[in-house]
C-alpha atoms as a PDB file:
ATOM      1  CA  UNK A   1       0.000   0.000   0.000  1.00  0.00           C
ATOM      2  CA  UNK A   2       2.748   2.409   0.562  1.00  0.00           C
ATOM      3  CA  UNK A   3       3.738   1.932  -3.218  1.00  0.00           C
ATOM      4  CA  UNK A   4       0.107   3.241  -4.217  1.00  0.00           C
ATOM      5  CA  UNK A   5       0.407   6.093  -1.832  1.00  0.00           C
ATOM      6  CA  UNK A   6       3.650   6.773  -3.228  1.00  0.00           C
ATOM      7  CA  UNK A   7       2.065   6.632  -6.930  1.00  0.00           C
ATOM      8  CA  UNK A   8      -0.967   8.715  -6.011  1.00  0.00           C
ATOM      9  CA  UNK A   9       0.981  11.437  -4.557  1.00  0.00           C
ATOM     10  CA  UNK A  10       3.487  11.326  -7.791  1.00  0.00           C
ATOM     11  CA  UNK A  11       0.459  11.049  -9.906  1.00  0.00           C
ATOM     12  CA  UNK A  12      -1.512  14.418  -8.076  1.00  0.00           C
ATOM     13  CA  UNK A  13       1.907  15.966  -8.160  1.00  0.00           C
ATOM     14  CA  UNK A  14       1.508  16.219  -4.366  1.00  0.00           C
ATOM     15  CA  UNK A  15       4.558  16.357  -1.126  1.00  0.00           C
ATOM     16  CA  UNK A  16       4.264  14.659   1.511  1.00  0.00           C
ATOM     17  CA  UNK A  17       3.431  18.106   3.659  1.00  0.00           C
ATOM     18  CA  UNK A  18       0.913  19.425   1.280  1.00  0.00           C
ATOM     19  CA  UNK A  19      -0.904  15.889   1.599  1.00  0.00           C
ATOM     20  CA  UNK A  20      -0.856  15.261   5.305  1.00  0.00           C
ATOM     21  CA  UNK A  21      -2.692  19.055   5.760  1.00  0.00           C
ATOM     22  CA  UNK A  22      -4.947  18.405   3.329  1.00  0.00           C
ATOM     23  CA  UNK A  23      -6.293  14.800   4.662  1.00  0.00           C
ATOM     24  CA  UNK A  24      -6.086  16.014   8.469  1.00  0.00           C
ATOM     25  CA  UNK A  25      -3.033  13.764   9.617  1.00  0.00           C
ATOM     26  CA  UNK A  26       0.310  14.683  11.455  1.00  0.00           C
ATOM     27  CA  UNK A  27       3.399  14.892   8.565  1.00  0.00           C
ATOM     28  CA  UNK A  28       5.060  12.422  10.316  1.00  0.00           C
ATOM     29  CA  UNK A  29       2.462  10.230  10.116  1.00  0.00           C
ATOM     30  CA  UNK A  30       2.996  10.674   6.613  1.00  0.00           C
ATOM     31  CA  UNK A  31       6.619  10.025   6.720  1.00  0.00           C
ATOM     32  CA  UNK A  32       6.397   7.120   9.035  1.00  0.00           C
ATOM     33  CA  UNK A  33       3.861   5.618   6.292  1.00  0.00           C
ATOM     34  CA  UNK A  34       6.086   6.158   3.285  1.00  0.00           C
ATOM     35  CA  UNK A  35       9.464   4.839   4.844  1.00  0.00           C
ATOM     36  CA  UNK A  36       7.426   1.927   5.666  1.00  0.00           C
ATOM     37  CA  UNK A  37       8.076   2.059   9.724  1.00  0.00           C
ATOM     38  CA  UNK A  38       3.883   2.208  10.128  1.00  0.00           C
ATOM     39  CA  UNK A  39       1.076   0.974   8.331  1.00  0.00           C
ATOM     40  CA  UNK A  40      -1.463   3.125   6.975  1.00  0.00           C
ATOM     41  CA  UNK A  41      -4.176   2.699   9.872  1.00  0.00           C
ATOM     42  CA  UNK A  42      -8.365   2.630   8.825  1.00  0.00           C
ATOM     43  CA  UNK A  43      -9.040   6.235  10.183  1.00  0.00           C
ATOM     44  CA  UNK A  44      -5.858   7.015   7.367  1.00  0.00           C
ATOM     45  CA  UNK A  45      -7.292   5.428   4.941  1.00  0.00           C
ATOM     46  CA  UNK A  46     -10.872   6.938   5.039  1.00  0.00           C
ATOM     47  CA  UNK A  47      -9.262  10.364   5.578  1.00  0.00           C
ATOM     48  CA  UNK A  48      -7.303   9.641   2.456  1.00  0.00           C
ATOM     49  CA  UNK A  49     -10.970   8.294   0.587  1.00  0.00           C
ATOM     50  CA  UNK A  50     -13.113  11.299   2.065  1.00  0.00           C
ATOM     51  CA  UNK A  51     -10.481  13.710   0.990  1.00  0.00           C
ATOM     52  CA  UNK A  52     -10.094  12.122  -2.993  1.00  0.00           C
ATOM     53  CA  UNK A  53     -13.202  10.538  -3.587  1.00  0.00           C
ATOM     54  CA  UNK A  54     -12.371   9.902  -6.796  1.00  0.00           C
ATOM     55  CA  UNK A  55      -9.673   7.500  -5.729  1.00  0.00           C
ATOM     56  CA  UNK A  56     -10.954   3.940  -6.143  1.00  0.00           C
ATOM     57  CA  UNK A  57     -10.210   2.298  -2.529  1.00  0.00           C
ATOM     58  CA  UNK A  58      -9.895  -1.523  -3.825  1.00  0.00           C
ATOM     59  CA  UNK A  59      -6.623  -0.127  -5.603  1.00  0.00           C
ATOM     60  CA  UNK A  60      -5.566   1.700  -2.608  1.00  0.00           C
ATOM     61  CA  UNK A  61      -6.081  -1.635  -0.985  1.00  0.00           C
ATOM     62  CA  UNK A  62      -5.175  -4.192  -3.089  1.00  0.00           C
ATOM     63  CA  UNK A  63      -3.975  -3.103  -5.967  1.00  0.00           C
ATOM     64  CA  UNK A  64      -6.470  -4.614  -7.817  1.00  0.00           C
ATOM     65  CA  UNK A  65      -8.044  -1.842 -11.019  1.00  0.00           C
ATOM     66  CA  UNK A  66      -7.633   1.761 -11.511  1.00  0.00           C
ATOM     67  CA  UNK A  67      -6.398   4.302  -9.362  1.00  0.00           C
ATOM     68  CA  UNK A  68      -9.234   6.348 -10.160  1.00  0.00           C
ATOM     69  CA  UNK A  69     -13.001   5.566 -10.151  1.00  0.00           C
ATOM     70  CA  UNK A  70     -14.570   6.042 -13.415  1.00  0.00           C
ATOM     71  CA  UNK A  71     -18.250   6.732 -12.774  1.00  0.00           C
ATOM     72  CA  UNK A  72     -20.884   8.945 -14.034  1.00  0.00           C
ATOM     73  CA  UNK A  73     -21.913  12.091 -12.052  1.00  0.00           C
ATOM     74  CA  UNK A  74     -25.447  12.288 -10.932  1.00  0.00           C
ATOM     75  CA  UNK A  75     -25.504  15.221 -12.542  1.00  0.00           C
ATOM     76  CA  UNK A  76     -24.199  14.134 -15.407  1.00  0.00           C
ATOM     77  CA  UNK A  77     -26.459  14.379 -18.717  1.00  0.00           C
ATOM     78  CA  UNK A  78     -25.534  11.315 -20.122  1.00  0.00           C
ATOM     79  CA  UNK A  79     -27.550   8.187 -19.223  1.00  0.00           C
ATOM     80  CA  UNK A  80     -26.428   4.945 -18.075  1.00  0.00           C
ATOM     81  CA  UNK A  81     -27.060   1.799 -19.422  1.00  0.00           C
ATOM     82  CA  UNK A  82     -28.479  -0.493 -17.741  1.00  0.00           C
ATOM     83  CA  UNK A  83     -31.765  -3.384 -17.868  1.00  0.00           C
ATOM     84  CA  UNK A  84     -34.310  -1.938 -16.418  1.00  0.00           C
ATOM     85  CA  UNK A  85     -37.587  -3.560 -15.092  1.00  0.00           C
ATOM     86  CA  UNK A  86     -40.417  -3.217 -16.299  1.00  0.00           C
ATOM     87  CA  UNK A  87     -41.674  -1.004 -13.214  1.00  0.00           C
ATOM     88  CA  UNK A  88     -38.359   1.029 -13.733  1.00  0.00           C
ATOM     89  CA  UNK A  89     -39.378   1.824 -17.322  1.00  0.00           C
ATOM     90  CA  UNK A  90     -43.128   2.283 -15.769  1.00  0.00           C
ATOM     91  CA  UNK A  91     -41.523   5.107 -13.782  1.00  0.00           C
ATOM     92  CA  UNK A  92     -38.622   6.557 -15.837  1.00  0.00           C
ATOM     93  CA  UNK A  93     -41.585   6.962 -18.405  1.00  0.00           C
ATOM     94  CA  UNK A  94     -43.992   8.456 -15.832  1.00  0.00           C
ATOM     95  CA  UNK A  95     -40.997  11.016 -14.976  1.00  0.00           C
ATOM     96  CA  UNK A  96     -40.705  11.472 -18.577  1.00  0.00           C
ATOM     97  CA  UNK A  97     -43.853  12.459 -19.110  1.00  0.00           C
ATOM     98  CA  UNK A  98     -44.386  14.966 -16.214  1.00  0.00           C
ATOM     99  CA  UNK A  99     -46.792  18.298 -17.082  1.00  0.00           C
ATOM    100  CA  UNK A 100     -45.144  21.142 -16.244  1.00  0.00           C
ATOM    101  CA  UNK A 101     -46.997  23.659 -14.366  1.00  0.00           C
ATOM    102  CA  UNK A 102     -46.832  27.663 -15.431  1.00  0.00           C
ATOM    103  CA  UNK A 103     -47.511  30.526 -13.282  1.00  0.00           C
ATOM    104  CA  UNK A 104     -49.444  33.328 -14.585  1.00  0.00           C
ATOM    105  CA  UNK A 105     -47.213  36.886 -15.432  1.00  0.00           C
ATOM    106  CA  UNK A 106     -49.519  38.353 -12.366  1.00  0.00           C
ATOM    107  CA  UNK A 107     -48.112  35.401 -10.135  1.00  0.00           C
ATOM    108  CA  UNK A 108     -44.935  36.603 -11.136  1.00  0.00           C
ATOM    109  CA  UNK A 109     -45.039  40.365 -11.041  1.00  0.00           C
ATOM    110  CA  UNK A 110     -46.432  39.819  -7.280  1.00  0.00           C
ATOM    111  CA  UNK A 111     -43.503  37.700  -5.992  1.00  0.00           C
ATOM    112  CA  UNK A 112     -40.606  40.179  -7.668  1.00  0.00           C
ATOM    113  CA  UNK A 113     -42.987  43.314  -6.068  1.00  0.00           C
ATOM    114  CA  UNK A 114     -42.450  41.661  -2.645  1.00  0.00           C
ATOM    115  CA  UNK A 115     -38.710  42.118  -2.202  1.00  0.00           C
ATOM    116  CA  UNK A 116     -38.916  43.071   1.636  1.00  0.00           C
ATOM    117  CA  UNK A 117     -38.918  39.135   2.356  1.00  0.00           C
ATOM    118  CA  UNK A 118     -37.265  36.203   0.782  1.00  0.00           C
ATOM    119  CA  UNK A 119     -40.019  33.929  -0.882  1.00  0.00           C
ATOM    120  CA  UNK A 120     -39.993  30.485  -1.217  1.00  0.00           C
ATOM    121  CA  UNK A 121     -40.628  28.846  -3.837  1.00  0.00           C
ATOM    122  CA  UNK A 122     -42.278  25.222  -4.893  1.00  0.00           C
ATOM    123  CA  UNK A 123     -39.067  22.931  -6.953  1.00  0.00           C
ATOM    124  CA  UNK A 124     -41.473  20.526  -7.289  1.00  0.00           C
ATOM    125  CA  UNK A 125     -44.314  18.430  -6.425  1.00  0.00           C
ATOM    126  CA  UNK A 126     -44.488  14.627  -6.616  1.00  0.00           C
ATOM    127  CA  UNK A 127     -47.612  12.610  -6.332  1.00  0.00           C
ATOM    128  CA  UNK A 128     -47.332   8.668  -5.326  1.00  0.00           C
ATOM    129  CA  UNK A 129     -49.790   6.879  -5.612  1.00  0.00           C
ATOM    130  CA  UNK A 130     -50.440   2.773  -3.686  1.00  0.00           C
ATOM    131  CA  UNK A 131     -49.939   1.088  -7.017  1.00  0.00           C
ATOM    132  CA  UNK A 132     -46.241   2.487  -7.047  1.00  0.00           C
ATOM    133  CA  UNK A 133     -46.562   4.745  -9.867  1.00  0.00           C
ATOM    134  CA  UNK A 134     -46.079   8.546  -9.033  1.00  0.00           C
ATOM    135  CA  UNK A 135     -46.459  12.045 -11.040  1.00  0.00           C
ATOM    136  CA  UNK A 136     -43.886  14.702 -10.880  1.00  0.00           C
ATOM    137  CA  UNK A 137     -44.940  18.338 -11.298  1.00  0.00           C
ATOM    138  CA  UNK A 138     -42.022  21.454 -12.382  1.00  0.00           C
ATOM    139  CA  UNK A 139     -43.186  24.532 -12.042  1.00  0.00           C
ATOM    140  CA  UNK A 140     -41.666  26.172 -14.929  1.00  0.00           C
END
């Protein structure tokens, strides 16, 4: 494990100092770990995880795959492929197909009129129903 840390620092172009303040751990620690006198302990390691998520742990581990974790954001616009069930189509359909709900211009005017308070605001509304199904509603 001390050769990964080794290569992960080299590969994020990082010091030994730099990297101990940014994971939370004492630089000698750090030192102790890379001249091989201690083994990286489990709070280390999830310091080290927390603080890169990107780094995949069963490399950090075992060596085993890629340093870094190769997966789709959230966020991300791009879908993933995967089967999906037929109640998982039922639903990604469903969301699909959600009305989106419009306020009229006075609705509007009236909310940016009251500036002397914050106003919240409705992201969305979601309906489920006992069947499983659900509808989502966007107000545009």
């Amino acid at each position: 494990m001390k050769d990964r840390i080794i290569q992960f620092l080299n590969a994020n172009n990082l010091n030994s100092t730099k990297f101990a303040d940014q994971i939370g751990v004492q630089r000698s620690s750090i030192s102790h770990i890379l001249s091989g006198r201690n083994k990286p302990s489990y709070d280390f390691i999830e310091k080290m995880l927390l603080t890169y998520p990107k780094l995949n742990a069963q490399w950090l581990i075992t060596g085993k795959g890629n340093m870094l974790i190769d997966q789709p954001s959230l966020f991300n616009e791009q879908k993933v492929e995967k089967n999906l069930t037929q109640r998982e189509l039922f639903i990604q359909n469903q969301n699909e197909q959600a009305p989106v709900i419009t306020k009229s211009e006075k609705e509007k005017e009236k909310i940016e009129s009251n500036s002397d308070f914050s106003v919240k605001q409705i992201e969305k509304v979601m309906i489920f129903y006992n069947d499983g199904t659900f509808k989502q509603y966007k107000p545009e």
